[in-house]
PDB file of N, CA and C in Angstrom:
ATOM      1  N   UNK A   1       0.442   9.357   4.405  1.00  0.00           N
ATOM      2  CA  UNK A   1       1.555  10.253   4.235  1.00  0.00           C
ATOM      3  C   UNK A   1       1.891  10.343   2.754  1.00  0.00           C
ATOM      4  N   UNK A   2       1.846  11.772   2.005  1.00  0.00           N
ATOM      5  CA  UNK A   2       2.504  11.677   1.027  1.00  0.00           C
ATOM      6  C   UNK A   2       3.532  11.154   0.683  1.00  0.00           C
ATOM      7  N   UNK A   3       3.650  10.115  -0.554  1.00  0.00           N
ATOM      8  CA  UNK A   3       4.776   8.972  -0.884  1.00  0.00           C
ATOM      9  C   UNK A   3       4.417   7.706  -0.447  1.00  0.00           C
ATOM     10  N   UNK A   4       3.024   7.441   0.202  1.00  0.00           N
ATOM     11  CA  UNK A   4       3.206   5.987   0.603  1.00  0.00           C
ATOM     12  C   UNK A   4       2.440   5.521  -0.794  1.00  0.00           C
ATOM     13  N   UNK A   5       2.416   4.469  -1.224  1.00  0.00           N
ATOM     14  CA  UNK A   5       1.949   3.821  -2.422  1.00  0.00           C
ATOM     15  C   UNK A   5       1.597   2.078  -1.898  1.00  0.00           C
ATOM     16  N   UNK A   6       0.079   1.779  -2.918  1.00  0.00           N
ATOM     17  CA  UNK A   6       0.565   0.065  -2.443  1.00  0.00           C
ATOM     18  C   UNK A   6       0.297   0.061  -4.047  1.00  0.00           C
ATOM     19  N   UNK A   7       1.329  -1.331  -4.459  1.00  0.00           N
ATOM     20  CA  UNK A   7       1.111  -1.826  -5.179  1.00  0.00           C
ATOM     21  C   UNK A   7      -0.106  -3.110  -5.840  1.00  0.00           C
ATOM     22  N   UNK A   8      -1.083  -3.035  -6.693  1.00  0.00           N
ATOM     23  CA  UNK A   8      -1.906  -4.586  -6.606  1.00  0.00           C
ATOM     24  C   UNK A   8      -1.461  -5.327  -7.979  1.00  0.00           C
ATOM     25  N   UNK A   9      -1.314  -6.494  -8.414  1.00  0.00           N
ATOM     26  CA  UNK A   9      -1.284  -7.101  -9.261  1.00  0.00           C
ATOM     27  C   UNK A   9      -2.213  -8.274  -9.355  1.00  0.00           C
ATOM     28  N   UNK A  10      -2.749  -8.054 -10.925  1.00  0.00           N
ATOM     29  CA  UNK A  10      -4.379  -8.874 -10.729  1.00  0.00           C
ATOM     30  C   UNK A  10      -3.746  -9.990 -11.830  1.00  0.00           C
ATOM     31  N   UNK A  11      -4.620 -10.939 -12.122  1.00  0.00           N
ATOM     32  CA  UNK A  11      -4.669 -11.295 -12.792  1.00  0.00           C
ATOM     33  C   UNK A  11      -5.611 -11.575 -13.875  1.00  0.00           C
ATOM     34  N   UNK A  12      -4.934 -11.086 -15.038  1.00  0.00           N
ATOM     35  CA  UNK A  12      -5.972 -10.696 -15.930  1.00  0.00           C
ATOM     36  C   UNK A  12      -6.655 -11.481 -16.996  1.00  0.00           C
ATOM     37  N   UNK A  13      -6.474 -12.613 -16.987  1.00  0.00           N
ATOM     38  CA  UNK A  13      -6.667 -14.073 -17.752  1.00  0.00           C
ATOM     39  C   UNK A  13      -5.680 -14.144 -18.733  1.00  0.00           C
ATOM     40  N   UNK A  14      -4.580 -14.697 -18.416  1.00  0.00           N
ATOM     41  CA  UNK A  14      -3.581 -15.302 -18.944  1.00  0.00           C
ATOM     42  C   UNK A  14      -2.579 -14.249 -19.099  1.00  0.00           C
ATOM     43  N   UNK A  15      -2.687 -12.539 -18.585  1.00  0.00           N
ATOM     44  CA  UNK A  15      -1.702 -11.699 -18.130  1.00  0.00           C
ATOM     45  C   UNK A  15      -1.762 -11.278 -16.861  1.00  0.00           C
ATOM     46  N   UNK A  16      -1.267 -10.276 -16.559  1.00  0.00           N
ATOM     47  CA  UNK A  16      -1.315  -9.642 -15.084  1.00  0.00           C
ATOM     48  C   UNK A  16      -1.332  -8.644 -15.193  1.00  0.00           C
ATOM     49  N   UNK A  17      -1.776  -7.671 -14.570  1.00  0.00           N
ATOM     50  CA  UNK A  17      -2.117  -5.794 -14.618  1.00  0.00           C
ATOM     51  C   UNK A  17      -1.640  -5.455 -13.384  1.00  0.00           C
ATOM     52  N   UNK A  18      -0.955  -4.467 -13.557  1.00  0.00           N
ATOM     53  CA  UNK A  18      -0.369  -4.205 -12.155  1.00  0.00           C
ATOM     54  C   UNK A  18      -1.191  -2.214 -11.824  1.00  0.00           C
ATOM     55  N   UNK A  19      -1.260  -2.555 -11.001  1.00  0.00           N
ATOM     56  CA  UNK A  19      -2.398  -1.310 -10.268  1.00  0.00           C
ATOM     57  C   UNK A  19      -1.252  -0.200  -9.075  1.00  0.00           C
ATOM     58  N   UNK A  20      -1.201   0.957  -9.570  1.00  0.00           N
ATOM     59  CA  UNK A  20      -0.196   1.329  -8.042  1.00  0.00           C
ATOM     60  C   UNK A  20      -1.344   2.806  -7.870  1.00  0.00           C
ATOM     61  N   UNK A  21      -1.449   2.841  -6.558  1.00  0.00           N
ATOM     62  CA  UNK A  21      -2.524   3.757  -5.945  1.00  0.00           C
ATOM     63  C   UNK A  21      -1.443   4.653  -4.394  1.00  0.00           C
ATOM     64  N   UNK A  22      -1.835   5.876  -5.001  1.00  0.00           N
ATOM     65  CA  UNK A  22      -0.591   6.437  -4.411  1.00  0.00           C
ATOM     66  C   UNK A  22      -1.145   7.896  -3.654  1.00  0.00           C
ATOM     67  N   UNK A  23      -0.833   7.958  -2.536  1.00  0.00           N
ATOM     68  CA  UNK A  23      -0.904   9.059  -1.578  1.00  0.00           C
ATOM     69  C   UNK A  23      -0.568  10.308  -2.129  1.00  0.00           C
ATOM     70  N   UNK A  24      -1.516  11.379  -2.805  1.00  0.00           N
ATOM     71  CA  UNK A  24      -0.617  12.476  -3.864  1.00  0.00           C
ATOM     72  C   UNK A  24      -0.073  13.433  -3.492  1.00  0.00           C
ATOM     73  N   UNK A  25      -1.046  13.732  -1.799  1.00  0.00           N
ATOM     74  CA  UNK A  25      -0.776  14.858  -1.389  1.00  0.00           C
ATOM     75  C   UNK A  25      -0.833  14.877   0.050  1.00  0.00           C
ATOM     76  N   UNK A  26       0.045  15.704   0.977  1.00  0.00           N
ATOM     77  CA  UNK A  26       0.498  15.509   2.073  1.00  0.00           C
ATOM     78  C   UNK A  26      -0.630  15.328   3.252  1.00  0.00           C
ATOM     79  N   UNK A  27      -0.660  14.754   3.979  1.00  0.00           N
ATOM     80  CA  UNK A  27      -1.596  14.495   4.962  1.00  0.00           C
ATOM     81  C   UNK A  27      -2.772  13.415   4.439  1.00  0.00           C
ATOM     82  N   UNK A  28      -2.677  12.908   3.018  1.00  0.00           N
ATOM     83  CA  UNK A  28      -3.369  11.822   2.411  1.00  0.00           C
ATOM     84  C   UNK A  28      -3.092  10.614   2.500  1.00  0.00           C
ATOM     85  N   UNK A  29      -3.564   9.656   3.340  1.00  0.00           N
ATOM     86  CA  UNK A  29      -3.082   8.380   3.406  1.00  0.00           C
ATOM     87  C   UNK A  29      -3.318   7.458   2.660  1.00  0.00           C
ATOM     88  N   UNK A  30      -3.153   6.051   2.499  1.00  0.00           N
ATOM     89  CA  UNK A  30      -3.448   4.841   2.311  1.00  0.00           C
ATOM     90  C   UNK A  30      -3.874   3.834   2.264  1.00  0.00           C
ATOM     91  N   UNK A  31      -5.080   2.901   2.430  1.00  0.00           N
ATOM     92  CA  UNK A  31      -5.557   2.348   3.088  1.00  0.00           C
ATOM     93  C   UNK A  31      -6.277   0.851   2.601  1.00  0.00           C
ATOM     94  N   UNK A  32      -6.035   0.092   2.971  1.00  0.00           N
ATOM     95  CA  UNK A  32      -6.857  -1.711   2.240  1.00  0.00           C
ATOM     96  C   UNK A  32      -7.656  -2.048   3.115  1.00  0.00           C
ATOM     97  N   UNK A  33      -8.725  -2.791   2.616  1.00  0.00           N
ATOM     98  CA  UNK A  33      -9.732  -3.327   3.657  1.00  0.00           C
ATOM     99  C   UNK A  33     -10.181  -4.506   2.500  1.00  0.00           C
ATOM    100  N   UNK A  34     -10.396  -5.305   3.636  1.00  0.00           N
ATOM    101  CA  UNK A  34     -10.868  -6.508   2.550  1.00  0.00           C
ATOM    102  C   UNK A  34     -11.924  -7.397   3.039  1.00  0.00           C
ATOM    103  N   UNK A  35     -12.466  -7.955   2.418  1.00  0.00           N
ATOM    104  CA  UNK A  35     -13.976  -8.753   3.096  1.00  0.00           C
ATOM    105  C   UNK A  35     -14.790  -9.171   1.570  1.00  0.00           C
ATOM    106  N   UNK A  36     -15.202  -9.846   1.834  1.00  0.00           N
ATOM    107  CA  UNK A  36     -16.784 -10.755   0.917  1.00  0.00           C
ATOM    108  C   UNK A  36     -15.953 -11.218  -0.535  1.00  0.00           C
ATOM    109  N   UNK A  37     -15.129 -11.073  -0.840  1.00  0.00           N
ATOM    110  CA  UNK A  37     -14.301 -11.636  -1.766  1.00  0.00           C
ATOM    111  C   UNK A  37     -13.746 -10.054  -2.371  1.00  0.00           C
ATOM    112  N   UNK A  38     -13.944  -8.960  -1.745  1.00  0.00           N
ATOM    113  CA  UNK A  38     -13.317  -7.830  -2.450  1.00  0.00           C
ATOM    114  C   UNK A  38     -12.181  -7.441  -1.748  1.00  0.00           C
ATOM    115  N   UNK A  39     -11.039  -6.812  -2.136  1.00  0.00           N
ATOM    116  CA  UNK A  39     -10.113  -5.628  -2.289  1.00  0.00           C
ATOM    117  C   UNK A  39     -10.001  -4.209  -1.966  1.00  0.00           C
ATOM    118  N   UNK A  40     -10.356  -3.515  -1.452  1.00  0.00           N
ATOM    119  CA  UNK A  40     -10.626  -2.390  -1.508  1.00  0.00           C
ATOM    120  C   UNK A  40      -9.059  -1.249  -0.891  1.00  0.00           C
ATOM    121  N   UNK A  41      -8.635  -0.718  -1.880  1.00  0.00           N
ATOM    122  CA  UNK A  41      -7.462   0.308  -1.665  1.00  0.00           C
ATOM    123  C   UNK A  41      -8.173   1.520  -1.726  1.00  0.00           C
ATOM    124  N   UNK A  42      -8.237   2.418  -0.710  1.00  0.00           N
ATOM    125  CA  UNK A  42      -8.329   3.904  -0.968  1.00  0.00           C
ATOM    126  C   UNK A  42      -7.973   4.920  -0.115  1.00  0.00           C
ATOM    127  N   UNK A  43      -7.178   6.005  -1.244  1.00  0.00           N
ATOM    128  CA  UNK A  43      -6.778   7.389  -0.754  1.00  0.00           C
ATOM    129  C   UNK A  43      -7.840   8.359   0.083  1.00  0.00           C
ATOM    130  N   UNK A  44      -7.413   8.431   1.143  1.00  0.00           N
ATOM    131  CA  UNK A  44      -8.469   9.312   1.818  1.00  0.00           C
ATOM    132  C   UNK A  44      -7.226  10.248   2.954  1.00  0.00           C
ATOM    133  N   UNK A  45      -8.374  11.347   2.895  1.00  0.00           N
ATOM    134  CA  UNK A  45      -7.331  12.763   3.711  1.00  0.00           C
ATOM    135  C   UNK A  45      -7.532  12.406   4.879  1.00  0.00           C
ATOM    136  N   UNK A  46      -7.004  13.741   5.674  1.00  0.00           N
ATOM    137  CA  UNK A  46      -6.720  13.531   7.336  1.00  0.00           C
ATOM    138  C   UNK A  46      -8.292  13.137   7.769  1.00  0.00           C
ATOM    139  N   UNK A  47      -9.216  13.936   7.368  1.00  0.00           N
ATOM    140  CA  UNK A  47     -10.629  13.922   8.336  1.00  0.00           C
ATOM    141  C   UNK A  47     -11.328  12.563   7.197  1.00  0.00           C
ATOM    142  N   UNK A  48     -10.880  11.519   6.794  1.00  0.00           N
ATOM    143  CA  UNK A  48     -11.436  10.549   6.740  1.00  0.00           C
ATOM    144  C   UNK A  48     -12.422  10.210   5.301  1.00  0.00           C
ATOM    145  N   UNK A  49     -12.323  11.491   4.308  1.00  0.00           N
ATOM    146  CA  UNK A  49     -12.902  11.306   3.323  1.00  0.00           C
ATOM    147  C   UNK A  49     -12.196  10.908   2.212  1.00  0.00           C
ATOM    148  N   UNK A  50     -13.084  10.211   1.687  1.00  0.00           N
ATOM    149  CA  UNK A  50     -12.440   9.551   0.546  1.00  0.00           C
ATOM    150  C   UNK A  50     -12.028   9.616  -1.056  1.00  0.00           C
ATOM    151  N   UNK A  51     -10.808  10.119  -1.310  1.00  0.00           N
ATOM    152  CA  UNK A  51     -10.559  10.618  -2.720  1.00  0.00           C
ATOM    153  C   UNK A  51     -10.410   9.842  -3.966  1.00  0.00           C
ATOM    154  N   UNK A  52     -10.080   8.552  -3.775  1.00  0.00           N
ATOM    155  CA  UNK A  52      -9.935   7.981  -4.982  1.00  0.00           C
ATOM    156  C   UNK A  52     -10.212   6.669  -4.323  1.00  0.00           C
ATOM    157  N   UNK A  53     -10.906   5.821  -4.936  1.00  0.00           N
ATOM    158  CA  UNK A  53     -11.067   4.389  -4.377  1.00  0.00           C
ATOM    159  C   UNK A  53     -10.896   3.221  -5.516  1.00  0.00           C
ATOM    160  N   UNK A  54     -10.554   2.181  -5.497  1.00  0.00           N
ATOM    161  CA  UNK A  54      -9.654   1.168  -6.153  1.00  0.00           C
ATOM    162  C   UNK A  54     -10.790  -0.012  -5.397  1.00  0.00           C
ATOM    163  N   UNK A  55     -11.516  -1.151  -6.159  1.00  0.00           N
ATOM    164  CA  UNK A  55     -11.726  -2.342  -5.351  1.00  0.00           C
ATOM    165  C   UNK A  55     -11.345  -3.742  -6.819  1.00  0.00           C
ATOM    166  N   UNK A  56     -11.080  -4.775  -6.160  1.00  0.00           N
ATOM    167  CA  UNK A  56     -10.437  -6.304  -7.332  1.00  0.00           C
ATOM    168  C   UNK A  56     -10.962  -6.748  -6.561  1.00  0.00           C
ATOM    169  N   UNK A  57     -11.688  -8.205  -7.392  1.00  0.00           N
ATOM    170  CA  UNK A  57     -12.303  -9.280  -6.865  1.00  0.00           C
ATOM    171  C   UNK A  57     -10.910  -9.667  -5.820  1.00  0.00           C
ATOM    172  N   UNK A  58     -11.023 -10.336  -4.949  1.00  0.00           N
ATOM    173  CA  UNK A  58      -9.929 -11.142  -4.339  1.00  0.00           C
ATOM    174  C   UNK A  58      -9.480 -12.261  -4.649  1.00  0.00           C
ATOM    175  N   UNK A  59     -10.286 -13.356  -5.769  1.00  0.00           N
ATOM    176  CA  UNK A  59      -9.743 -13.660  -6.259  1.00  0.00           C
ATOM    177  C   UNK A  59      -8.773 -13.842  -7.108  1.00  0.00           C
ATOM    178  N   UNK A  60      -9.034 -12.782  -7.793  1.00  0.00           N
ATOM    179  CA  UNK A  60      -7.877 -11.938  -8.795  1.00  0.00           C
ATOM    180  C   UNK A  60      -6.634 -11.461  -8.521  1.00  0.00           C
ATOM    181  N   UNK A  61      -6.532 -10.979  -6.970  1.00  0.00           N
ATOM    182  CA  UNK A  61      -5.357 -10.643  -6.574  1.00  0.00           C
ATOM    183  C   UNK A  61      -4.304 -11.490  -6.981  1.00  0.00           C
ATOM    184  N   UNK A  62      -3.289 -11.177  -6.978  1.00  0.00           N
ATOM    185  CA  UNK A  62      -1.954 -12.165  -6.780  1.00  0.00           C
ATOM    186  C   UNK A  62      -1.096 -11.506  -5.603  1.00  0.00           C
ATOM    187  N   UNK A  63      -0.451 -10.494  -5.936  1.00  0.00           N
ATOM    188  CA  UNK A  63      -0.071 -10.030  -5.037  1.00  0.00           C
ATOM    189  C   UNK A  63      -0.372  -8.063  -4.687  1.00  0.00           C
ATOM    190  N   UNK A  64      -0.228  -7.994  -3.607  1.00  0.00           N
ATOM    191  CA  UNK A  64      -0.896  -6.647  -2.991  1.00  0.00           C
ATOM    192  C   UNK A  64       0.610  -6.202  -2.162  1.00  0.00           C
ATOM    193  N   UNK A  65       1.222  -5.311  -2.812  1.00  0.00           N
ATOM    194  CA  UNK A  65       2.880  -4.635  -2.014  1.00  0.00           C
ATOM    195  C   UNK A  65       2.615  -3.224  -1.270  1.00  0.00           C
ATOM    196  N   UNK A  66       2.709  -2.927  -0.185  1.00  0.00           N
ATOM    197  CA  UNK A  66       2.795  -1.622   0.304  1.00  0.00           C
ATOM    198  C   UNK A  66       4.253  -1.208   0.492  1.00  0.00           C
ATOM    199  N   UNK A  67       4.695  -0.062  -0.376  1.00  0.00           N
ATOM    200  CA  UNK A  67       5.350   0.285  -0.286  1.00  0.00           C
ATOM    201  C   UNK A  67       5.418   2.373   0.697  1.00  0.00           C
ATOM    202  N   UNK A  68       6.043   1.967   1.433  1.00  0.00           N
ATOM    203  CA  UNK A  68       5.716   3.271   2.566  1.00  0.00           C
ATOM    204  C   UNK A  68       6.600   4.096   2.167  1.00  0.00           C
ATOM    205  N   UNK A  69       6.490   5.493   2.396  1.00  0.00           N
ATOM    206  CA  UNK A  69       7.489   6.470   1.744  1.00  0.00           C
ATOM    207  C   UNK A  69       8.365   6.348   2.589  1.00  0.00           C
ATOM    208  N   UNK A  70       9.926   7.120   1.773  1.00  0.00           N
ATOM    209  CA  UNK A  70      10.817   6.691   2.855  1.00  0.00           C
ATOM    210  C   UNK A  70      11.161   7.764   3.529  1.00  0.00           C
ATOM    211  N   UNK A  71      11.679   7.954   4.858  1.00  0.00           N
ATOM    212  CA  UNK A  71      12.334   9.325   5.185  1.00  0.00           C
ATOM    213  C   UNK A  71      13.062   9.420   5.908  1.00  0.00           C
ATOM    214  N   UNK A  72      13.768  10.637   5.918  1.00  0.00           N
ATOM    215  CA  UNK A  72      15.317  11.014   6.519  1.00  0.00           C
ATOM    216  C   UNK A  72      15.588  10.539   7.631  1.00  0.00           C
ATOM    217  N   UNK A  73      16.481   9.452   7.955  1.00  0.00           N
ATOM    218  CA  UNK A  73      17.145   9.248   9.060  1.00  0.00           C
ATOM    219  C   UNK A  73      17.342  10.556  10.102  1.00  0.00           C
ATOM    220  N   UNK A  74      16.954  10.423  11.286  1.00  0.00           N
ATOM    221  CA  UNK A  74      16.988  12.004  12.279  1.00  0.00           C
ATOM    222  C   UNK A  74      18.504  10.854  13.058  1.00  0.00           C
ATOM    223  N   UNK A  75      19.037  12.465  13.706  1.00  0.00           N
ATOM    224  CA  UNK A  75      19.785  12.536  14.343  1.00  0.00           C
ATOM    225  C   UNK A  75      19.971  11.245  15.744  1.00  0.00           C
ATOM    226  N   UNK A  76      18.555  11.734  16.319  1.00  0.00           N
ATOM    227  CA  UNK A  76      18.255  10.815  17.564  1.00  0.00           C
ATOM    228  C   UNK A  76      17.868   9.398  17.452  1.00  0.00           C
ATOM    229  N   UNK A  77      17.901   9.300  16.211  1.00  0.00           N
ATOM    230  CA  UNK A  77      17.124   7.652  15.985  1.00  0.00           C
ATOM    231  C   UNK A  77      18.159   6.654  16.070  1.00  0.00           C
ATOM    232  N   UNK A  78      17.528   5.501  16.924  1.00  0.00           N
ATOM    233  CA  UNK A  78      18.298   4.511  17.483  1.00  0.00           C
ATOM    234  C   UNK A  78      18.651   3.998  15.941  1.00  0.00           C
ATOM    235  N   UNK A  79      20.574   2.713  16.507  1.00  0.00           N
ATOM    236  CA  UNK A  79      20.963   2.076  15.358  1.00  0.00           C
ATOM    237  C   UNK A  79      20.184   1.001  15.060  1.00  0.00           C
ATOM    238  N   UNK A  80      19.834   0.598  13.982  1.00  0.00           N
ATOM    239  CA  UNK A  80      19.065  -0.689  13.889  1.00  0.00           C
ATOM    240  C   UNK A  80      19.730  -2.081  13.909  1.00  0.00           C
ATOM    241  N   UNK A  81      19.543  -3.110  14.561  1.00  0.00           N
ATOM    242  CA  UNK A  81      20.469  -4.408  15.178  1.00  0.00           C
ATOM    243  C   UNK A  81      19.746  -5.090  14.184  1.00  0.00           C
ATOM    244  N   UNK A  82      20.883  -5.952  13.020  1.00  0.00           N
ATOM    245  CA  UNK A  82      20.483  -7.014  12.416  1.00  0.00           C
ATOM    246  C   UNK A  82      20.024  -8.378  12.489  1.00  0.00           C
ATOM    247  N   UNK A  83      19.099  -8.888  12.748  1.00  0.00           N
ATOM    248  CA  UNK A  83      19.268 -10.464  13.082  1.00  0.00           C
ATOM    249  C   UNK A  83      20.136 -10.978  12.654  1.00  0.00           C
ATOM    250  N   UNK A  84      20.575 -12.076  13.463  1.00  0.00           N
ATOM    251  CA  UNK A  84      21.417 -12.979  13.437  1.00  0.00           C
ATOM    252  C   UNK A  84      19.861 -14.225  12.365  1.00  0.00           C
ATOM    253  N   UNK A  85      20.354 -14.823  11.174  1.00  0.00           N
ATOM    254  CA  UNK A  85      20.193 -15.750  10.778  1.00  0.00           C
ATOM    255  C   UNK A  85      20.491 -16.978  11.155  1.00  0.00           C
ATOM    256  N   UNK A  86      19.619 -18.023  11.169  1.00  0.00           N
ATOM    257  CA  UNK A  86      19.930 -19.668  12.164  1.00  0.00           C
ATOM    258  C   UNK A  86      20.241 -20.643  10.598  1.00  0.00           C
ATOM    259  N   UNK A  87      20.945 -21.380  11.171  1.00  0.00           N
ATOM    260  CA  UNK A  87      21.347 -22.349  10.110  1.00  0.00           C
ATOM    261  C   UNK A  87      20.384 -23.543   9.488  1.00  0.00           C
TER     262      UNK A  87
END
């Protein structure tokens, strides 16, 4: 969905690089897959092809954030119930 984004942050020997890979256009999703020590983030459209691709060793990762686009509260949508926190 246009607006979803993940964030990656690598580490870059003795800094960190932060990577954001972002859904540009509507009906373009998001997507991580990971295996053999790689990373792999990539933008791909509705029928499955792939527009921009992103891969980091996995070691390198630190942290990997998906951030999902946000959108309008509808009318019909249930209230959301907070957990109760335990002591």
């Amino acid at each position: 969905m246009k607006g979803d984004r993940i964030e990656v942050v690598i580490d870059a020997g003795g800094t960190t690089r932060t990577y954001e890979i972002e859904a540009t256009r509507a009906g373009r999703r998001v997507d991580v897959s990971h295996g053999r020590g790689v990373v792999e983030v990539v933008e791909s459209t509705r029928g499955g092809t792939p527009v921009r691709t992103a891969r980091f060793m996995s070691g390198r990762v630190l942290a990997l954030v998906e951030h999902p686009a946000s959108r309008v509260g509808m009318d019909d949508d249930e209230p959301v119930t907070a957990l109760r926190r335990t002591a």
